[in-house]
C-alpha atoms as a PDB file:
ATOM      1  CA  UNK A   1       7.447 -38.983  -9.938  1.00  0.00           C
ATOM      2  CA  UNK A   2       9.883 -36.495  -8.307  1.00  0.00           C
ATOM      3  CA  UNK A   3       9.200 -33.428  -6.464  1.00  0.00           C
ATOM      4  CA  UNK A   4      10.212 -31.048  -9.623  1.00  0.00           C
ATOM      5  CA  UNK A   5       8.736 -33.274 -12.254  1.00  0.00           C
ATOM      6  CA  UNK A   6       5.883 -33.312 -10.501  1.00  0.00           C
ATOM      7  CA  UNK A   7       5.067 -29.620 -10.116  1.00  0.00           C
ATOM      8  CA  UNK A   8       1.415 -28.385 -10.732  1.00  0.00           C
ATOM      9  CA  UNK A   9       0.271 -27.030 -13.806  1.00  0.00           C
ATOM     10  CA  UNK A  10      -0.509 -23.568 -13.680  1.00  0.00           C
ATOM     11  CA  UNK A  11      -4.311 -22.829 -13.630  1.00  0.00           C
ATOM     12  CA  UNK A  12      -4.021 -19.250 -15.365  1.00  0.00           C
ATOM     13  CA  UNK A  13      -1.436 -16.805 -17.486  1.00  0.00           C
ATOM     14  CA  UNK A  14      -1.105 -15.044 -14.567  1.00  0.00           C
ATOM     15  CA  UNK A  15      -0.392 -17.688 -11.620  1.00  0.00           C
ATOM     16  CA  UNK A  16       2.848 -19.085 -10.794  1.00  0.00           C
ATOM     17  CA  UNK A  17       3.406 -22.990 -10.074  1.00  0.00           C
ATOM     18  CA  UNK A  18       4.854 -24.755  -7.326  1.00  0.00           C
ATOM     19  CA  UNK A  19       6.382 -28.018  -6.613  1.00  0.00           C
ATOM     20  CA  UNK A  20       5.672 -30.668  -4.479  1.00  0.00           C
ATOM     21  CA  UNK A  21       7.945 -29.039  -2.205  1.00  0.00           C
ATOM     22  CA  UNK A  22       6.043 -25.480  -2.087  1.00  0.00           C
ATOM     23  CA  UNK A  23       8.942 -24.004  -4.043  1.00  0.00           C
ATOM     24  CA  UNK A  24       8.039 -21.306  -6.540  1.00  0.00           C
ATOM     25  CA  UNK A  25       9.102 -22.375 -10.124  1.00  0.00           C
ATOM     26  CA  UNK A  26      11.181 -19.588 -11.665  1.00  0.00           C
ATOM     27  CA  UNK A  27       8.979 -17.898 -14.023  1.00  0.00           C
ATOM     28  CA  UNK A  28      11.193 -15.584 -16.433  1.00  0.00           C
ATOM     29  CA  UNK A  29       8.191 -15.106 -19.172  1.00  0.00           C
ATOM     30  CA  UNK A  30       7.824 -11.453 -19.971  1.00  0.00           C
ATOM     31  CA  UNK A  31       4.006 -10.265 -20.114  1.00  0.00           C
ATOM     32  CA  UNK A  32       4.581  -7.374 -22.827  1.00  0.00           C
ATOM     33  CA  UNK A  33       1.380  -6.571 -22.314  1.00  0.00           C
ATOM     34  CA  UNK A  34       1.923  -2.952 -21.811  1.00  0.00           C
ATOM     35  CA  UNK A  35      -0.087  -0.388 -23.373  1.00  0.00           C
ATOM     36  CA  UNK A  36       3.195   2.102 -24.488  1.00  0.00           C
ATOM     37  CA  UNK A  37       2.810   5.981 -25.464  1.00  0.00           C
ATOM     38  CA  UNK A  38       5.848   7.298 -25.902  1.00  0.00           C
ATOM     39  CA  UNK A  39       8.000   7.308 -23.067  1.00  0.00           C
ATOM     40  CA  UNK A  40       4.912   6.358 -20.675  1.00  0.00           C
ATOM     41  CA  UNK A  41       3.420   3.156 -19.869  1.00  0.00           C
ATOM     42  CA  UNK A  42       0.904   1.336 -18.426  1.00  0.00           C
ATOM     43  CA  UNK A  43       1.152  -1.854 -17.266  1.00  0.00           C
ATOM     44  CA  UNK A  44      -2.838  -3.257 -15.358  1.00  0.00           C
ATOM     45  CA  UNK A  45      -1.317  -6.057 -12.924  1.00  0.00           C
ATOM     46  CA  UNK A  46      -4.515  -7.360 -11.961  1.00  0.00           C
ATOM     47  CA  UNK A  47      -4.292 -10.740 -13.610  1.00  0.00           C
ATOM     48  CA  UNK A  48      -0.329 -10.883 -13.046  1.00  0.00           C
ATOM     49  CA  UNK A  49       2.275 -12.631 -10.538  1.00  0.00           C
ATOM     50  CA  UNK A  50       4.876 -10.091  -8.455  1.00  0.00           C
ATOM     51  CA  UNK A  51       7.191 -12.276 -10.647  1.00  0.00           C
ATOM     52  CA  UNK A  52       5.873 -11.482 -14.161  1.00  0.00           C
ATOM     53  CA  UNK A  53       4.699  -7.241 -12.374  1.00  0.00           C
ATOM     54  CA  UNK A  54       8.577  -7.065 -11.551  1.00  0.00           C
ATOM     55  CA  UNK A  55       9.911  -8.538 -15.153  1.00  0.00           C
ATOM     56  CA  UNK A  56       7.460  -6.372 -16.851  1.00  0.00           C
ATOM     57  CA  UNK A  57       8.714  -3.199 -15.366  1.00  0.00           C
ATOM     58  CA  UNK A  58      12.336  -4.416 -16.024  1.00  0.00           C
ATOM     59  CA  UNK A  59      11.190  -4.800 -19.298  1.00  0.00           C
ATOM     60  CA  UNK A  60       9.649  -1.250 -19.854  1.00  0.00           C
ATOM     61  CA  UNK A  61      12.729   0.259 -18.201  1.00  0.00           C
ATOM     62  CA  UNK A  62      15.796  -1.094 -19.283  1.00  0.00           C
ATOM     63  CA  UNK A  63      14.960  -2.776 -22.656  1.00  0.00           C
ATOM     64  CA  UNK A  64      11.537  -0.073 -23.854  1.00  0.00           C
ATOM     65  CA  UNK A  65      13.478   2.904 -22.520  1.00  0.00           C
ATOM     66  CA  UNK A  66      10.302   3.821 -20.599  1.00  0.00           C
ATOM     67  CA  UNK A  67      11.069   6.671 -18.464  1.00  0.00           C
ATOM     68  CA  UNK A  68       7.328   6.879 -16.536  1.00  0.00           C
ATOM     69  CA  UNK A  69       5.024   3.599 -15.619  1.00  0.00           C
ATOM     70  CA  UNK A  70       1.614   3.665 -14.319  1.00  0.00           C
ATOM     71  CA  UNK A  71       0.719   0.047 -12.835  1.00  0.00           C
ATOM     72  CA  UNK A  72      -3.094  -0.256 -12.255  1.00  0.00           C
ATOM     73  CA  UNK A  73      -4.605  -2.915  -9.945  1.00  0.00           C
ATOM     74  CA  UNK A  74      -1.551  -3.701  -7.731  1.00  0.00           C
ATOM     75  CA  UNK A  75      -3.466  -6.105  -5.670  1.00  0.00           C
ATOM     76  CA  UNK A  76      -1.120  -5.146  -2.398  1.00  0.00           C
ATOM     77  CA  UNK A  77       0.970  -7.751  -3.627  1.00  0.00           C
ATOM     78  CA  UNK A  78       4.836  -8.494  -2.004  1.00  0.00           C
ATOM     79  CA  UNK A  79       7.834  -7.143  -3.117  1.00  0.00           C
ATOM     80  CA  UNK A  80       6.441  -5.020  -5.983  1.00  0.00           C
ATOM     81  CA  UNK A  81       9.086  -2.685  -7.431  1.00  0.00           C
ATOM     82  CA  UNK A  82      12.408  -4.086  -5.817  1.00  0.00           C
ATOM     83  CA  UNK A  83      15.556  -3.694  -7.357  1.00  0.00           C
ATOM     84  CA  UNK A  84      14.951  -1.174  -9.743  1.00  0.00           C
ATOM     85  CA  UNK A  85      18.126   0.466 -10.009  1.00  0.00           C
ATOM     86  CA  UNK A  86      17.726   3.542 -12.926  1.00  0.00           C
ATOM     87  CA  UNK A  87      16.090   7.190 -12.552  1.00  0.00           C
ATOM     88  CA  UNK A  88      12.556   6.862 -13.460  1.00  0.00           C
ATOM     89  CA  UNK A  89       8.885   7.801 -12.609  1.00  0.00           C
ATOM     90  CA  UNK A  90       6.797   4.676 -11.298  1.00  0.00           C
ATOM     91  CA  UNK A  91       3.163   5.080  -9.712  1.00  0.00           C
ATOM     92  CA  UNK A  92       1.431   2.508  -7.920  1.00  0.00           C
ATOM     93  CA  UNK A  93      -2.493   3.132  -8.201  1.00  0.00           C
ATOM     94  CA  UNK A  94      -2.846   0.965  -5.148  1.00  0.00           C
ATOM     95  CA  UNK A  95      -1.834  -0.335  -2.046  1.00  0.00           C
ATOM     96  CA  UNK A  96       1.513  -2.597  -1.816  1.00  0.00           C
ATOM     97  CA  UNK A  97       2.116  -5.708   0.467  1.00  0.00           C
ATOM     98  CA  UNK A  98       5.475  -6.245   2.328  1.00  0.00           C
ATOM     99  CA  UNK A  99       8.910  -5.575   1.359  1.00  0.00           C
ATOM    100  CA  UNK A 100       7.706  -2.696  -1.117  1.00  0.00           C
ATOM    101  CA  UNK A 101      10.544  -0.488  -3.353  1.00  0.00           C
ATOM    102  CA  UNK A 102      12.781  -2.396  -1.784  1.00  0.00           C
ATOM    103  CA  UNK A 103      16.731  -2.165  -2.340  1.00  0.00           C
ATOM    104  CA  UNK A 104      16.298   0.871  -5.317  1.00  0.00           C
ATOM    105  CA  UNK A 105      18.458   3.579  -6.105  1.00  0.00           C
ATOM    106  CA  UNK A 106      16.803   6.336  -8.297  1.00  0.00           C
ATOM    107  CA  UNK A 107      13.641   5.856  -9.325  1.00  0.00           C
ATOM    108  CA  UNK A 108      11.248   8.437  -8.121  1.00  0.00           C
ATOM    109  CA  UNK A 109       8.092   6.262  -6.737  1.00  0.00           C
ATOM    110  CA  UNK A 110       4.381   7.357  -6.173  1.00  0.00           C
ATOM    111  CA  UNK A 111       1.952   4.790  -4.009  1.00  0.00           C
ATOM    112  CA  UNK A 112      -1.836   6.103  -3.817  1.00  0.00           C
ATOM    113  CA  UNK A 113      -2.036   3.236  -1.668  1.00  0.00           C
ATOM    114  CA  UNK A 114      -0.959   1.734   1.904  1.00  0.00           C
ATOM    115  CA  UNK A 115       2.296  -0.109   1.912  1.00  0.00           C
ATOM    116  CA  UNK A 116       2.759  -3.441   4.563  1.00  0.00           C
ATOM    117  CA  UNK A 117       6.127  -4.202   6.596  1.00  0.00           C
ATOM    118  CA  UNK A 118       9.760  -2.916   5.388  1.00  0.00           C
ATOM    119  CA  UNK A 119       8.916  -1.014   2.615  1.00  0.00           C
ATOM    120  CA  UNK A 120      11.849   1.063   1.087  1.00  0.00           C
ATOM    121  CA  UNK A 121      14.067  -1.118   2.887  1.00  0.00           C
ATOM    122  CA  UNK A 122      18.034  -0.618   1.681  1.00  0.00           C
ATOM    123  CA  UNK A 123      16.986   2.003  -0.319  1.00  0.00           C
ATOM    124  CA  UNK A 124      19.695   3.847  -1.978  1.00  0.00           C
ATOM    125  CA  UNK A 125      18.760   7.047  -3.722  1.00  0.00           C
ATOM    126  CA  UNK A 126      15.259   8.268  -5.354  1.00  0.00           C
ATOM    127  CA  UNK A 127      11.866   9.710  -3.465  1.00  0.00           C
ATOM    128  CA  UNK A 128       9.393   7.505  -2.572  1.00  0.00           C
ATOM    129  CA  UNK A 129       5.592   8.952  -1.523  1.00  0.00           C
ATOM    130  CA  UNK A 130       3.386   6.769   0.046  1.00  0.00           C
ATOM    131  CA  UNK A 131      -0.639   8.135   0.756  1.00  0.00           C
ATOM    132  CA  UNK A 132      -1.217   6.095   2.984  1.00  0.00           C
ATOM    133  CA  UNK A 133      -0.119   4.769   6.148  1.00  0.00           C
ATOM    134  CA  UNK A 134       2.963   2.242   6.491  1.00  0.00           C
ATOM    135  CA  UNK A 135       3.452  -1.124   8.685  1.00  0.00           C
ATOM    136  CA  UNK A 136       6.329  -1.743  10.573  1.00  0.00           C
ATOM    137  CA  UNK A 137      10.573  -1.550   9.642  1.00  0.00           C
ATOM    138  CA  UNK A 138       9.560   1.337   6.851  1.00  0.00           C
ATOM    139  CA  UNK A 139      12.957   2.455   5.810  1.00  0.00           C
ATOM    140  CA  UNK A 140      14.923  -0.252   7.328  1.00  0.00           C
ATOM    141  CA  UNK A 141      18.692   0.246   6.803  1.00  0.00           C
ATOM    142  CA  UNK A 142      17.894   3.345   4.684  1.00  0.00           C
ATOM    143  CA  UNK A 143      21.114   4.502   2.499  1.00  0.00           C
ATOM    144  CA  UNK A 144      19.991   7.328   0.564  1.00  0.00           C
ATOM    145  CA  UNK A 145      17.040   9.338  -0.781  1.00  0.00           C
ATOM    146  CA  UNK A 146      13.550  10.394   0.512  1.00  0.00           C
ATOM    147  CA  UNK A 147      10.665   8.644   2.159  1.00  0.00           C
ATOM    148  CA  UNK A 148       7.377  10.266   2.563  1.00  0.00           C
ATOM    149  CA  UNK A 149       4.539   8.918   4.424  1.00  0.00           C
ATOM    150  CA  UNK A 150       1.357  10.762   4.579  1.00  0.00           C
ATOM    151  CA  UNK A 151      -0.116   8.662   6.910  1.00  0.00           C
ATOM    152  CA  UNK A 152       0.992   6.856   9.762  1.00  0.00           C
ATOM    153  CA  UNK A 153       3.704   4.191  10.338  1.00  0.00           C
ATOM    154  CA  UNK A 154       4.480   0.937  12.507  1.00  0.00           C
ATOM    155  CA  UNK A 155       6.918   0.374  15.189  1.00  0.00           C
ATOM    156  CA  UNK A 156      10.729   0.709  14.444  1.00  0.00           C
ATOM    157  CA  UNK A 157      11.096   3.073  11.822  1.00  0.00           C
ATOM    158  CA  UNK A 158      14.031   3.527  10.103  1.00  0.00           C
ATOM    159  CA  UNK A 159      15.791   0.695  11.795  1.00  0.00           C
ATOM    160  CA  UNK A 160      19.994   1.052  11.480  1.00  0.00           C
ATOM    161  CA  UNK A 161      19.118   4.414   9.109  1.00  0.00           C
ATOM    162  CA  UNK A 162      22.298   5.010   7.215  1.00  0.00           C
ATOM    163  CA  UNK A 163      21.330   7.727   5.450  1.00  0.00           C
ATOM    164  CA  UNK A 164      18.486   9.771   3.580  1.00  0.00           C
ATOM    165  CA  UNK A 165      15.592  11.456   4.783  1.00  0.00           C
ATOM    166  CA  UNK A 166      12.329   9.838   6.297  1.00  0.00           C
ATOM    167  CA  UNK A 167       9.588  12.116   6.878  1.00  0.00           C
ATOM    168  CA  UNK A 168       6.120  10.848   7.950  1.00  0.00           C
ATOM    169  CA  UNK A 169       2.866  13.393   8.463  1.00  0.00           C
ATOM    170  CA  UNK A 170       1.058  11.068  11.247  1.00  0.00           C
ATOM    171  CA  UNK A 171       2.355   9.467  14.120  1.00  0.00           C
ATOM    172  CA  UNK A 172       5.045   6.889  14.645  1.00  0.00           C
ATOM    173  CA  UNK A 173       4.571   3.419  16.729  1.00  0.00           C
ATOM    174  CA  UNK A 174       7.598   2.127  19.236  1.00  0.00           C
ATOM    175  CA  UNK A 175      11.192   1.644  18.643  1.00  0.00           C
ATOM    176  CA  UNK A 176      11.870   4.522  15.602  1.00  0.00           C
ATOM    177  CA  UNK A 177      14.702   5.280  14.721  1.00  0.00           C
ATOM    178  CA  UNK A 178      16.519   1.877  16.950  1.00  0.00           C
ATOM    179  CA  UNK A 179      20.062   1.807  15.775  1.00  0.00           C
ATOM    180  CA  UNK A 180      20.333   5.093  14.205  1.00  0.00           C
ATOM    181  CA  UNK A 181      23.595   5.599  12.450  1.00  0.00           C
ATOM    182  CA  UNK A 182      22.975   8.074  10.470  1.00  0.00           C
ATOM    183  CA  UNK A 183      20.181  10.623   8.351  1.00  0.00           C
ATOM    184  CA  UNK A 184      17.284  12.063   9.621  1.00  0.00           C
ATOM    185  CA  UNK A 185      13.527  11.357  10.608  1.00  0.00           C
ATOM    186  CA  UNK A 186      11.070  14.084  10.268  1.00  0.00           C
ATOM    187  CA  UNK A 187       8.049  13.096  12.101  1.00  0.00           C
ATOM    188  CA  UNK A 188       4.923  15.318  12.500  1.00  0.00           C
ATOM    189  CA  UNK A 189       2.508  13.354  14.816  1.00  0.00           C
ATOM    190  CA  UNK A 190       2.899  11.543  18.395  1.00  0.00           C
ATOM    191  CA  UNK A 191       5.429   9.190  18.747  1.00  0.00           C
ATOM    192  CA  UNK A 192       6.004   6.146  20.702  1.00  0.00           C
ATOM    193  CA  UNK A 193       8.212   4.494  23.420  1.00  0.00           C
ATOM    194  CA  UNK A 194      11.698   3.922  23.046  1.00  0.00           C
ATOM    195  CA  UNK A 195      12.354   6.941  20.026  1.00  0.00           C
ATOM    196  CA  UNK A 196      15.971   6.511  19.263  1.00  0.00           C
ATOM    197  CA  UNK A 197      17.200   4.009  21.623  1.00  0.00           C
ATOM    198  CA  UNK A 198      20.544   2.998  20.846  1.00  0.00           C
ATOM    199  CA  UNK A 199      20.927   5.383  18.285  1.00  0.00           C
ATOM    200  CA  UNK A 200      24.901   6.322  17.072  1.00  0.00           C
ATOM    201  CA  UNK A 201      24.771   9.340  14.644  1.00  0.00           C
ATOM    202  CA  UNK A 202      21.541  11.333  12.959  1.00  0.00           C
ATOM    203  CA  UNK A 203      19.224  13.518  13.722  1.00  0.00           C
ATOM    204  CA  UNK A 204      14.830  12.711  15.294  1.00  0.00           C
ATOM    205  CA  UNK A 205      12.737  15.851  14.494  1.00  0.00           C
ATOM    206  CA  UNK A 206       9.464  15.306  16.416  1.00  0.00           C
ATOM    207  CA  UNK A 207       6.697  17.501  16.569  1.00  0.00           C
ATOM    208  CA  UNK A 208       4.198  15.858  18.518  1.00  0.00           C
ATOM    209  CA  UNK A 209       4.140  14.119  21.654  1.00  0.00           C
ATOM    210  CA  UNK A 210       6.880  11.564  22.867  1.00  0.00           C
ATOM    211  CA  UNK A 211       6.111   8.897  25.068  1.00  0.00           C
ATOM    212  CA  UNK A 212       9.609   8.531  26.199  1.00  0.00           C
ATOM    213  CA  UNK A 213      13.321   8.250  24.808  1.00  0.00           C
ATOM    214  CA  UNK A 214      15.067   5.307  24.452  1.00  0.00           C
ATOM    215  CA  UNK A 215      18.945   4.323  25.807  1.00  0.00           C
ATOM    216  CA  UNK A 216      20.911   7.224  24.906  1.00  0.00           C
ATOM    217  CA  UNK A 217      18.677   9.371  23.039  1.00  0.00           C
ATOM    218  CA  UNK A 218      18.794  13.345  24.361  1.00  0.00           C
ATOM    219  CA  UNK A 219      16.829  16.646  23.432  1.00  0.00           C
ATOM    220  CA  UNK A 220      19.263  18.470  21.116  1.00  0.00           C
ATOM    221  CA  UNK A 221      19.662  22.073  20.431  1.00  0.00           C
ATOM    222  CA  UNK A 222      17.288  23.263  17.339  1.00  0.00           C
ATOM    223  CA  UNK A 223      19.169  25.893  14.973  1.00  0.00           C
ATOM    224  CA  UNK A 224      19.317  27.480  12.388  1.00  0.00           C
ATOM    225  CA  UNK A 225      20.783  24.572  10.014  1.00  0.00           C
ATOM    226  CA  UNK A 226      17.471  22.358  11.520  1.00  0.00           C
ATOM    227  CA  UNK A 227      14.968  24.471  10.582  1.00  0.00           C
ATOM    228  CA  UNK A 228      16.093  25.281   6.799  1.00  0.00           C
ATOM    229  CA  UNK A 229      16.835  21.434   6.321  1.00  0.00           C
ATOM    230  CA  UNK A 230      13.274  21.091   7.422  1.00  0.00           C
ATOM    231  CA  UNK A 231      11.215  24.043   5.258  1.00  0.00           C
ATOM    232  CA  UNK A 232      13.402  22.853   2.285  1.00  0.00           C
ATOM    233  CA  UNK A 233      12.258  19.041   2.200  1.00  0.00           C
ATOM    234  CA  UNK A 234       8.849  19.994   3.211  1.00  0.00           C
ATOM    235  CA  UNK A 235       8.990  22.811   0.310  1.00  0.00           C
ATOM    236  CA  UNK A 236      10.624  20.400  -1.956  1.00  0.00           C
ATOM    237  CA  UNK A 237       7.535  17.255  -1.591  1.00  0.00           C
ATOM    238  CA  UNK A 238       5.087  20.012  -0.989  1.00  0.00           C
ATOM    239  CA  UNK A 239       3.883  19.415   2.164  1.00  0.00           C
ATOM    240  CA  UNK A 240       2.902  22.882   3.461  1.00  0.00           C
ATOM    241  CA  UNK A 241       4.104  24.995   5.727  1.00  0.00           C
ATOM    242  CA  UNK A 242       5.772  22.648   8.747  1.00  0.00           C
ATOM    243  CA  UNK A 243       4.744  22.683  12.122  1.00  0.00           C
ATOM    244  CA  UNK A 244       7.589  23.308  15.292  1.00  0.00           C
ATOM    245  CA  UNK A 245      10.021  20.546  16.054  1.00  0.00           C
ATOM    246  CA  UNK A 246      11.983  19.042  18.745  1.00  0.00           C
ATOM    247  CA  UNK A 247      15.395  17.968  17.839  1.00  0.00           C
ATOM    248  CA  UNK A 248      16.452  14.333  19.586  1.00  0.00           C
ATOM    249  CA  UNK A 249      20.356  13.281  18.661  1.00  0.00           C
ATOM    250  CA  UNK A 250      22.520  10.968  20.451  1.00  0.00           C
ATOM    251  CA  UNK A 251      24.274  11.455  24.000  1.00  0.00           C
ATOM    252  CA  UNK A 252      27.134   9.241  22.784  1.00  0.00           C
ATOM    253  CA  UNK A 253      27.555   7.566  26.156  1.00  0.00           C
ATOM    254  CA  UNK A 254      27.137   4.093  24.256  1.00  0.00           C
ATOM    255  CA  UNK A 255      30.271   5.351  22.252  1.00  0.00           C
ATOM    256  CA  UNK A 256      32.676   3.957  25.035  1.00  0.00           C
ATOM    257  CA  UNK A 257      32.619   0.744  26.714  1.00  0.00           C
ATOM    258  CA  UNK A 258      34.811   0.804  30.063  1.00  0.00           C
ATOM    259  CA  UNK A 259      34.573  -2.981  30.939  1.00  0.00           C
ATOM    260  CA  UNK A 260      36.169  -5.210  29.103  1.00  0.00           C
ATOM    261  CA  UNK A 261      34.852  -8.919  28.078  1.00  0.00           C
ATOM    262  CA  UNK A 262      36.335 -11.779  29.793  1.00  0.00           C
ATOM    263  CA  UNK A 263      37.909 -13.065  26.237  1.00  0.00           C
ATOM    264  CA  UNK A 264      39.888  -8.847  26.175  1.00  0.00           C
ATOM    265  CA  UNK A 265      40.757  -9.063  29.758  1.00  0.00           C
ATOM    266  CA  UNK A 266      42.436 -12.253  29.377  1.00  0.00           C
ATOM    267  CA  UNK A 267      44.471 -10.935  26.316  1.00  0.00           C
ATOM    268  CA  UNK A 268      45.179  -7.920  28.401  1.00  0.00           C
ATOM    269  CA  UNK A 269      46.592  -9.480  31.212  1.00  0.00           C
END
């Protein structure tokens, strides 16, 4: 018997099967299970596959017209909510895994919950709000949009940041903002070592304590145009009144490289 014909059977409605090989069979059965009122949903993933969650809230979306989904019992499954490219109103009553709201562009995204690593990563457009705190890479290659974290996050936030708004209430581990090309970080609480190393373009608000700046990552002058920027998003997601900032941007020294490879200076001479 080969390895496909030879897959497991399934022991619930609700669990994928593999192959001998450990390779997920593709599972395109919609739940429709539901419960629809109106232009709201709710969908209770606790017996469900990420799979069969994401289908379902394909489903509701593009085919039901659903314009607001509730999903109950999200089990801090992977990958939950990926792709989802239309406006919309989604809340998670949970905590996510890994790899959360990943590559979206426009819904607007509520998480009562904790999220793991590289949630919002390659996000386009939309707000997401997570309660809770976040794990590493959170708003990795970031395009568009808003992140807000209530809580805290892991090390290397907003890794290569192209864009958008990341603002997170508690403190930030080691690395954030590595790579910054562009957009802005609004952090509230202590941050770690290395904030903004090898940054190119946008803008580190800090208001806590720094444990030190990374390769060409500089104090910048706060004005006028900073603090607006900063009342308005924290007026806009409700956050209060904010506290004072530092402004970090980048020196630009890595913007020229003086010595040339040994493969250039060859073709130069």
């Amino acid at each position: 018997m080969d390895a496909v014909s030879g897959a497991g059977e399934a022991r619930g409605a609700g669990e994928a099967r593999y192959d001998a090989r450990g390779l997920v069979e593709l599972d395109e059965v919609i739940p429709r299970i539901s419960e629809i009122e109106g232009d709201h949903a709710t969908l209770d993933a606790h017996d469900l596959t990420t799979r069969r969650i994401n289908l379902e809230l394909r489903w509701l979306l593009y085919e039901q017209g659903i314009r607001r989904v509730t999903v109950l019992n999200p089990g801090a499954r992977h990958s939950l909510g990926a792709g989802i490219l239309t406006r919309c109103e989604i809340t998670f009553q949970g905590s996510l895994g890994y790899f959360a709201c990943g590559i979206i562009d426009g819904p607007e995204v509520h998480i009562t919950g904790r999220v793991g690593w590289s949630a919002c990563e390659n996000m386009m457009s939309g707000v997401v709000t997570i309660d809770g705190n976040a794990g590493s890479l959170m708003g990795a290659g970031l395009r568009g949009g808003d992140v807000v974290v209530k809580g805290q996050v892991g090390s290397r936030t907003g890794i290569v940041q192209k864009g958008g708004t990341i603002i997170v209430l508690g403190s930030a581990g080691s690395m954030t903002g590595f790579m910054m090309q562009r957009g802005r970080q609004i952090l509230c609480g202590d941050v770690g070592p290395g904030l903004g190393d090898s940054m190119y373009e946008g803008t580190i608000y800090v208001a806590g304590k720094v444990s030190s700046l990374g390769i060409d990552c500089v104090p910048g002058e706060l004005g006028d145009a900073d603090t607006e920027l900063i009342e308005r998003k924290f007026r806009i997601h409700e956050l209060g009144s904010p506290p004072a900032f530092e402004k970090f941007v980048c020196g630009k020294k890595l913007y020229n490289y003086d010595n040339l490879e040994p493969s250039e200076r060859k073709l130069v001479l």
